[in-house]
N, C-alpha and C. Protein backbone atom coordinates (compact mmCIF):
# COMPACT_ATOMS: atom_id res chain seq x y z
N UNK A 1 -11.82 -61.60 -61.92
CA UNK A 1 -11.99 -60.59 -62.93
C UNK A 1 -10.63 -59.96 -63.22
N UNK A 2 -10.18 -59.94 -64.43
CA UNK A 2 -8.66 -59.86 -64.63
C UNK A 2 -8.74 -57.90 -65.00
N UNK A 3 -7.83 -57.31 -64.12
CA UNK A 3 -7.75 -56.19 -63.89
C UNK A 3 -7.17 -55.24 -65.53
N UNK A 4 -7.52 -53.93 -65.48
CA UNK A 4 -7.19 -53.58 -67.57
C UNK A 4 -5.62 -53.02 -67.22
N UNK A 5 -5.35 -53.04 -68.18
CA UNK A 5 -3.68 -52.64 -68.57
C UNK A 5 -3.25 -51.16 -67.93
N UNK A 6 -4.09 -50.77 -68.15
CA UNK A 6 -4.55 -48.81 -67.73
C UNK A 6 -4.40 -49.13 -66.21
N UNK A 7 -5.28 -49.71 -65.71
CA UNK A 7 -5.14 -49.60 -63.70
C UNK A 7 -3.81 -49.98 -63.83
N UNK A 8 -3.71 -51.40 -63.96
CA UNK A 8 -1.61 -51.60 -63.52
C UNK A 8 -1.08 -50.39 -63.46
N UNK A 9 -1.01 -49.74 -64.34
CA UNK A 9 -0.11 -48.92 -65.11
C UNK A 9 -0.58 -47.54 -63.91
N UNK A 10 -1.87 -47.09 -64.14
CA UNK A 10 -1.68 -46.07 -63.24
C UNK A 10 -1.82 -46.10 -62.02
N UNK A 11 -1.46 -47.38 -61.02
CA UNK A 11 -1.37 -48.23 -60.00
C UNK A 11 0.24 -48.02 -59.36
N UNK A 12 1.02 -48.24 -60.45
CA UNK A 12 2.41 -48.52 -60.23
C UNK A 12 3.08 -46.92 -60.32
N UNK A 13 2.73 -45.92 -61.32
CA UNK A 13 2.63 -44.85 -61.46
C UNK A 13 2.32 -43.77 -59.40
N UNK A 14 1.43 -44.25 -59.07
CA UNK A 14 0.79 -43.85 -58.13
C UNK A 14 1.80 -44.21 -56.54
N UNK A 15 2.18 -45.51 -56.57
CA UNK A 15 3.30 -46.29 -55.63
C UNK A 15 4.31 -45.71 -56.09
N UNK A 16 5.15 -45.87 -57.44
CA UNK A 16 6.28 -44.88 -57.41
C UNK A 16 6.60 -43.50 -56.86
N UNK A 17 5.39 -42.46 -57.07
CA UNK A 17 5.44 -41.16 -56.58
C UNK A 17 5.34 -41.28 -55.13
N UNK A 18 4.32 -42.07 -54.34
CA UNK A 18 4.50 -42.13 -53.18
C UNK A 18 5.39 -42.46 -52.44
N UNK A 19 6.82 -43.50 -52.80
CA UNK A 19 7.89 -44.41 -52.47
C UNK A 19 8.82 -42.81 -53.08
N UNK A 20 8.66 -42.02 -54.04
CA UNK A 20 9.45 -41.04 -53.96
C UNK A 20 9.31 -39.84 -53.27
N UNK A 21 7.98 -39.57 -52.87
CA UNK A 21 7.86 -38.42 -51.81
C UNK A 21 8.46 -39.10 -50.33
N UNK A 22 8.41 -40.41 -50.02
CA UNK A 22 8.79 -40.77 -48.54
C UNK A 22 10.36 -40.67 -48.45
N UNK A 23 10.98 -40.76 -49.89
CA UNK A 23 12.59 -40.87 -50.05
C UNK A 23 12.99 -39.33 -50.08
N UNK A 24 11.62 -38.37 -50.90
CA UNK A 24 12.32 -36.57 -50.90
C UNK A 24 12.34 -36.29 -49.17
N UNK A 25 11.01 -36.54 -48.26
CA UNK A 25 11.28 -36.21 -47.27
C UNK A 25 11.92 -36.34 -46.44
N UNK A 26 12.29 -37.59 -46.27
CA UNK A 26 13.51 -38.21 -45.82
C UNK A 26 14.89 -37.68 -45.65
N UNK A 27 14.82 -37.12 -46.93
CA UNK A 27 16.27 -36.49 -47.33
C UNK A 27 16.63 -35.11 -46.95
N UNK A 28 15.30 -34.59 -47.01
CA UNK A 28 15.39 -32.82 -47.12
C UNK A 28 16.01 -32.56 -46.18
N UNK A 29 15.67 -32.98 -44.50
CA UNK A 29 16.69 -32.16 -43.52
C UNK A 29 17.91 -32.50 -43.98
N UNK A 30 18.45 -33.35 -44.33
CA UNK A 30 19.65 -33.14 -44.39
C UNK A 30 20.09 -32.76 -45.47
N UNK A 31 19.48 -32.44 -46.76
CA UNK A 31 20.17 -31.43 -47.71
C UNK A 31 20.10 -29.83 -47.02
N UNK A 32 18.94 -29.84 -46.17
CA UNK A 32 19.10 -28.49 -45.89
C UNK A 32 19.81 -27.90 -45.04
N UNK A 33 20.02 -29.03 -44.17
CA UNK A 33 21.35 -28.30 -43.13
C UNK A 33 22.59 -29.02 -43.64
N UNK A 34 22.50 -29.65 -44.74
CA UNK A 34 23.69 -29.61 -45.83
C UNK A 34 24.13 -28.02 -46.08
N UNK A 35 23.24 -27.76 -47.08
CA UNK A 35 23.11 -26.32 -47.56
C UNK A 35 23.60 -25.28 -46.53
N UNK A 36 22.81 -25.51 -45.38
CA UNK A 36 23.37 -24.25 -44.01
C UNK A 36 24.74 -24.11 -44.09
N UNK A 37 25.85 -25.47 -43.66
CA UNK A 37 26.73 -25.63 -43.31
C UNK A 37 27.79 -25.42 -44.76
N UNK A 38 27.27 -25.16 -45.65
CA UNK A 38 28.15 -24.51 -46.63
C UNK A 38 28.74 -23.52 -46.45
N UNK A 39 28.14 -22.44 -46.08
CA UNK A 39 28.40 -21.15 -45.83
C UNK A 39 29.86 -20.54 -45.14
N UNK A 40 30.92 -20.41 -45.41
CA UNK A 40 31.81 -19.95 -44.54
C UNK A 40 31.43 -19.38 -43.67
N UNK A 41 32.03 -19.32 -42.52
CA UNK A 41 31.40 -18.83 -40.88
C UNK A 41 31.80 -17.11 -40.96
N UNK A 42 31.34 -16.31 -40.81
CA UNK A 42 31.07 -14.55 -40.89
C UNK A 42 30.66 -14.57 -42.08
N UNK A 43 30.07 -14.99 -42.92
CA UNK A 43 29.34 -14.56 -44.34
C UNK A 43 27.92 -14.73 -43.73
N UNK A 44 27.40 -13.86 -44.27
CA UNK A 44 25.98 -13.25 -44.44
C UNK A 44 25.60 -12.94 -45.46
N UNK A 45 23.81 -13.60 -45.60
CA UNK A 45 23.68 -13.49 -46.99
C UNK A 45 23.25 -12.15 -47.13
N UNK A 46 23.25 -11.62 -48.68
CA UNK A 46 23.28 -10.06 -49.35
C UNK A 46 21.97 -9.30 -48.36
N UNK A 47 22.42 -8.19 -48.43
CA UNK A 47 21.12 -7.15 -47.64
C UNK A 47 21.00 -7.51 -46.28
N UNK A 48 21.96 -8.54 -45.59
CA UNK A 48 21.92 -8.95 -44.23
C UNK A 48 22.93 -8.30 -43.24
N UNK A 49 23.25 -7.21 -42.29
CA UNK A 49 24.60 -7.18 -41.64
C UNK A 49 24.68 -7.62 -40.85
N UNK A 50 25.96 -7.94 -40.61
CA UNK A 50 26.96 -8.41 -39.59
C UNK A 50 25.71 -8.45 -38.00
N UNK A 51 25.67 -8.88 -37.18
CA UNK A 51 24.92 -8.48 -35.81
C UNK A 51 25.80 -7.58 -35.34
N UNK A 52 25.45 -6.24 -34.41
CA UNK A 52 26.16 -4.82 -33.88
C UNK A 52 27.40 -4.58 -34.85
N UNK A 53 26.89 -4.78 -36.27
CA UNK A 53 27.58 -3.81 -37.07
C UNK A 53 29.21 -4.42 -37.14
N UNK A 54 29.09 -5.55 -36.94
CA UNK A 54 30.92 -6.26 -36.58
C UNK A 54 30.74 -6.61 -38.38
N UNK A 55 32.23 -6.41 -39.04
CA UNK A 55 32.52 -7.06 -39.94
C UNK A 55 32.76 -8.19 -40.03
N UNK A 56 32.49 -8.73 -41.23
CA UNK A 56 32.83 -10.14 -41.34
C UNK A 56 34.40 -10.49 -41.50
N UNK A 57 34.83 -11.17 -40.17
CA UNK A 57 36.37 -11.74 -39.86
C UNK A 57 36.21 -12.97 -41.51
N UNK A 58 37.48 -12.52 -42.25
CA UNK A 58 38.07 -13.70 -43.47
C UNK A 58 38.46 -14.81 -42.86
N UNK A 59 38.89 -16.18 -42.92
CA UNK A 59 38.83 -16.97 -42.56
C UNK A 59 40.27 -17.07 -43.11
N UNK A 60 41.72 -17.77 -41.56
CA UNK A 60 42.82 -17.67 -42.30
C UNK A 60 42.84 -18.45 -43.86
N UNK A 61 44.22 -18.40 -43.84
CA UNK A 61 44.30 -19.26 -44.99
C UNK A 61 45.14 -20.52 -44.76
N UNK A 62 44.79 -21.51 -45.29
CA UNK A 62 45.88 -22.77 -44.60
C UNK A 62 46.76 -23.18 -45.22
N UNK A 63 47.46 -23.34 -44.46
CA UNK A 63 49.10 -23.34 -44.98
C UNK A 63 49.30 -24.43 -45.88
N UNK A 64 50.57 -23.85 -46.65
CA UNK A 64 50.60 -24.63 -48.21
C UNK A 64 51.47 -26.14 -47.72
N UNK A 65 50.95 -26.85 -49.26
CA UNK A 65 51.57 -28.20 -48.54
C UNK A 65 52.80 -28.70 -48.60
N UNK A 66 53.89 -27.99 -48.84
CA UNK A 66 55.26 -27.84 -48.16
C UNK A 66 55.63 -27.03 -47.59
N UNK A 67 54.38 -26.52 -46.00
CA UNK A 67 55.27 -25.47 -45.27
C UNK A 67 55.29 -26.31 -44.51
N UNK A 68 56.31 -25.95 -43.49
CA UNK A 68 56.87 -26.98 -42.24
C UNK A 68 55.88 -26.44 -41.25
N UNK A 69 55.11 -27.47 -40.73
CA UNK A 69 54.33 -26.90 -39.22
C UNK A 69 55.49 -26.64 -38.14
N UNK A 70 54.37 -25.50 -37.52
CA UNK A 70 54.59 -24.66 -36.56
C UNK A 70 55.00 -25.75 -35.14
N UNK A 71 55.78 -25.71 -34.93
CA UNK A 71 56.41 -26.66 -33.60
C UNK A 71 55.44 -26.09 -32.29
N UNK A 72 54.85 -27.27 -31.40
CA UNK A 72 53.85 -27.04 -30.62
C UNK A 72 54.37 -26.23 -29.62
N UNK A 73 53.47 -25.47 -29.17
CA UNK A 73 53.77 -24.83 -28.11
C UNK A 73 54.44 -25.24 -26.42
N UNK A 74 54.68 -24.15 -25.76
CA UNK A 74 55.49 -24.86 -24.75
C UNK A 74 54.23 -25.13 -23.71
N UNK A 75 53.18 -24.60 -23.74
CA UNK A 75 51.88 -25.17 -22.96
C UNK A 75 51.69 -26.96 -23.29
N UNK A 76 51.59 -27.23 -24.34
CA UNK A 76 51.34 -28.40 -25.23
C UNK A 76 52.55 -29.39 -25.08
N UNK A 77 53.96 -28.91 -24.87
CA UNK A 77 54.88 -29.68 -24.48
C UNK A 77 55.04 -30.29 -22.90
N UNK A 78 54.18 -29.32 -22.31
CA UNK A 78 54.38 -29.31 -20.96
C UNK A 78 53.30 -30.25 -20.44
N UNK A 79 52.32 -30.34 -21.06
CA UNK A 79 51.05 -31.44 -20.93
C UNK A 79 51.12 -32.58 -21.54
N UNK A 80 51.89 -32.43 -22.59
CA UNK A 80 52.75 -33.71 -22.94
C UNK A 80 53.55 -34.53 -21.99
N UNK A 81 53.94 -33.96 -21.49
CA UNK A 81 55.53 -34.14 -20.64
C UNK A 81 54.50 -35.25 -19.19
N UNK A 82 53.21 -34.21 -18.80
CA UNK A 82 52.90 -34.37 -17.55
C UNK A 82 51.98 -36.09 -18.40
N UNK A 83 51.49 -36.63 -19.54
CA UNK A 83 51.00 -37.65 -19.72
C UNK A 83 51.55 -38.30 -19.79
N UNK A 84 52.82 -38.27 -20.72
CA UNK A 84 53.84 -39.43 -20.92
C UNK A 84 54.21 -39.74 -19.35
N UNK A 85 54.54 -38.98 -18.48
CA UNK A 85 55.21 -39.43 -17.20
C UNK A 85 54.15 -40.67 -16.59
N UNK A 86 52.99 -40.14 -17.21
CA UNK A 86 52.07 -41.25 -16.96
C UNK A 86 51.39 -42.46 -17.16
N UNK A 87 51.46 -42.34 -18.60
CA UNK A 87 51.38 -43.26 -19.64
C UNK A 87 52.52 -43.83 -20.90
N UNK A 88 53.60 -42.75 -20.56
CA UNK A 88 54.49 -42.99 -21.21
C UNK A 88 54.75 -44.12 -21.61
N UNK A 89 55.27 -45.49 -20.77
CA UNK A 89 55.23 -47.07 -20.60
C UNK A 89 54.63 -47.69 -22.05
N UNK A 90 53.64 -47.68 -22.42
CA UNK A 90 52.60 -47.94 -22.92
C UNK A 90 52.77 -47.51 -24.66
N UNK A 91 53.05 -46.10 -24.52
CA UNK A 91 52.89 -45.58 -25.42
C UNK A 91 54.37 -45.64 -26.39
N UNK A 92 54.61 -45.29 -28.20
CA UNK A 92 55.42 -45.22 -28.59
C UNK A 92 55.79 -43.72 -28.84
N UNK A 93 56.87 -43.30 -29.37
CA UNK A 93 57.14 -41.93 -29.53
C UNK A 93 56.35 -41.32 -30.70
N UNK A 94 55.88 -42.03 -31.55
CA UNK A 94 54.99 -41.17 -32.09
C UNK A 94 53.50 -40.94 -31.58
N UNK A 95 53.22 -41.60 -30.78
CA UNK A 95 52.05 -41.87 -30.19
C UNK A 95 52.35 -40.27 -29.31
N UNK A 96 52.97 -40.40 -28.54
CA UNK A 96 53.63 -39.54 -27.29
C UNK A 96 53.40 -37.84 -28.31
N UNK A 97 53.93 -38.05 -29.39
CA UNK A 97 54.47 -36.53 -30.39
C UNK A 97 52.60 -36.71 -30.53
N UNK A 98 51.94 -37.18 -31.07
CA UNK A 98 50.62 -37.42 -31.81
C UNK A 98 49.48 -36.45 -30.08
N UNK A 99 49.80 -37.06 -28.69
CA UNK A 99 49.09 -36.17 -27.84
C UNK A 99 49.48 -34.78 -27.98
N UNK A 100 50.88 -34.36 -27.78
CA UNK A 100 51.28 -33.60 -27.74
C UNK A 100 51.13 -32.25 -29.02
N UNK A 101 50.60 -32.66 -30.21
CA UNK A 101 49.99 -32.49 -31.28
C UNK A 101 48.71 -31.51 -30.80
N UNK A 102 47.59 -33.19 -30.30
CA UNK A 102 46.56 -32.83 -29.89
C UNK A 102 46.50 -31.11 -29.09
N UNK A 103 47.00 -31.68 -27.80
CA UNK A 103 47.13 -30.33 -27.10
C UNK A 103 47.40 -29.51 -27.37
N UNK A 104 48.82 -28.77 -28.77
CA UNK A 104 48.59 -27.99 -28.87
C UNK A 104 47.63 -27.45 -29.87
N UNK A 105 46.64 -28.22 -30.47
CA UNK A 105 45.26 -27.75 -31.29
C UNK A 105 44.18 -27.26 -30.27
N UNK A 106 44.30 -28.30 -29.16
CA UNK A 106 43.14 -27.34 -28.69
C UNK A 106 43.45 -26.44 -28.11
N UNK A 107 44.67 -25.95 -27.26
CA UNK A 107 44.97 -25.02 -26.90
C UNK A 107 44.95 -23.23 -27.54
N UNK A 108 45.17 -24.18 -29.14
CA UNK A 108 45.15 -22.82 -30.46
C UNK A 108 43.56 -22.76 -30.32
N UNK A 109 43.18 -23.66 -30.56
CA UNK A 109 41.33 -23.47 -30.42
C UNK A 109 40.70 -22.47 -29.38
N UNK A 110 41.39 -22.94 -28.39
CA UNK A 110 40.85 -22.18 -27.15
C UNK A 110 41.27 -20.60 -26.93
N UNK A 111 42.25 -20.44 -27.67
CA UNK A 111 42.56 -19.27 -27.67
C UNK A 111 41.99 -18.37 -28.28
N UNK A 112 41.36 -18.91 -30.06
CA UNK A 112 40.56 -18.36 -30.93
C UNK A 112 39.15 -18.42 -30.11
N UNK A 113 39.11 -18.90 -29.66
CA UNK A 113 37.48 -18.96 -28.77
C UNK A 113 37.21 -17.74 -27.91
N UNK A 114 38.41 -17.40 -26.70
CA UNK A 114 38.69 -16.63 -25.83
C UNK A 114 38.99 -14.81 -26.59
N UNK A 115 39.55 -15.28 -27.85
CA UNK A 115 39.59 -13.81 -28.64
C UNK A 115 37.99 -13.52 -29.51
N UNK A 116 37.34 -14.51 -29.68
CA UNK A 116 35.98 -14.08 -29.61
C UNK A 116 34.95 -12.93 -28.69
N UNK A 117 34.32 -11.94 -29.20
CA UNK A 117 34.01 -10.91 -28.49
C UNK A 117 32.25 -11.32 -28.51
N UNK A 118 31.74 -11.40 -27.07
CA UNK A 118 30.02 -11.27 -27.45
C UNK A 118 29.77 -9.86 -27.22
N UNK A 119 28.00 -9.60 -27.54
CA UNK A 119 27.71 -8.17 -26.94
C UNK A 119 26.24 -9.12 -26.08
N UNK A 120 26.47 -8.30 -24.84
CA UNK A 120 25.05 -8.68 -24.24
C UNK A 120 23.95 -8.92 -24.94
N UNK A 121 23.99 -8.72 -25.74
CA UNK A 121 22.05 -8.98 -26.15
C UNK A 121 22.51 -10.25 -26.87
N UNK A 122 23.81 -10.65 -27.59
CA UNK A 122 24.12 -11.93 -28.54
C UNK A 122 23.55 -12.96 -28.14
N UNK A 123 22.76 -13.58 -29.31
CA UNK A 123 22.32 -14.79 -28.77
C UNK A 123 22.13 -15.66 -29.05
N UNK A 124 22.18 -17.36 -28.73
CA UNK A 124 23.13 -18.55 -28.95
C UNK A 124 22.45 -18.77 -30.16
N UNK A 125 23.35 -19.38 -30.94
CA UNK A 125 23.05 -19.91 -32.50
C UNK A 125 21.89 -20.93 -32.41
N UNK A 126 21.70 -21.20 -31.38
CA UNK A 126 20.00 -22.11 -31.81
C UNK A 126 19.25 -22.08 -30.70
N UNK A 127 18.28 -22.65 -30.72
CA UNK A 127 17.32 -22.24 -29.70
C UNK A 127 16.55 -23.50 -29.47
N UNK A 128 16.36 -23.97 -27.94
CA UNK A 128 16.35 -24.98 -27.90
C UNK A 128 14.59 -25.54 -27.44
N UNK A 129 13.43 -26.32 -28.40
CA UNK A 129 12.29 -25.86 -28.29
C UNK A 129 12.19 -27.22 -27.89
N UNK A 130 10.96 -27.82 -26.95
CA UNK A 130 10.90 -29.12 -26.94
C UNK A 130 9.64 -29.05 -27.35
């Protein structure tokens, strides 16, 4: 019995929307913690404050693209110094400048971390539910 023009039609109609709700859901977490991660870090949205009343820290500004970087620190040279003695062999001098790099980023990291202030009640950005 040969099926009418109308079913095909609102057959294929019916599979499309369904093949597009499995592709919206699919997607949504990650547009939405797309969306989260937009946000510059101390912005809060309107009518929201700060937690214990702290202002929102501006975010530096990064340096323009002909300023000369900041020559690594002497922590960062010194942990340099102690790898190359170790791996030095192996490695080339830019390789050697490229750790020494490293270290002193995280060292700047760690410092911005350590000038971070909590208040007792602060509490961790997510929460972990099983």
């Amino acid at each position: 019995m040969p099926r009418s023009p109308q079913a095909d039609e609102a057959r294929r109609r019916f599979l499309k929307s369904i093949g597009l709700a499995g592709v919206s859901s699919a997607l949504a977490p990650a547009a939405f913690a797309l969306a989260q991660s937009s946000t510059p870090p101390g912005s809060y949205p309107p009518g929201v404050p700060p937690p214990h009343g702290k202002a929102a820290t501006p975010t530096p500004a990064a340096p323009a693209a002909g300023a000369k970087p900041e020559p690594p620190s002497e922590d960062a040279r010194s942990l340099g110094e102690i790898v190359r003695r170790r791996y030095g062999k192996q490695w080339s001098p830019e390789q050697a400048q490229s750790v020494v790099n490293d270290f002193d980023s995280d060292l700047k990291a760690a410092e911005r971390l350590h000038k971070s202030t909590l208040e007792n009640g602060d509490e961790p950005d997510f929460t972990f539910h099983p």
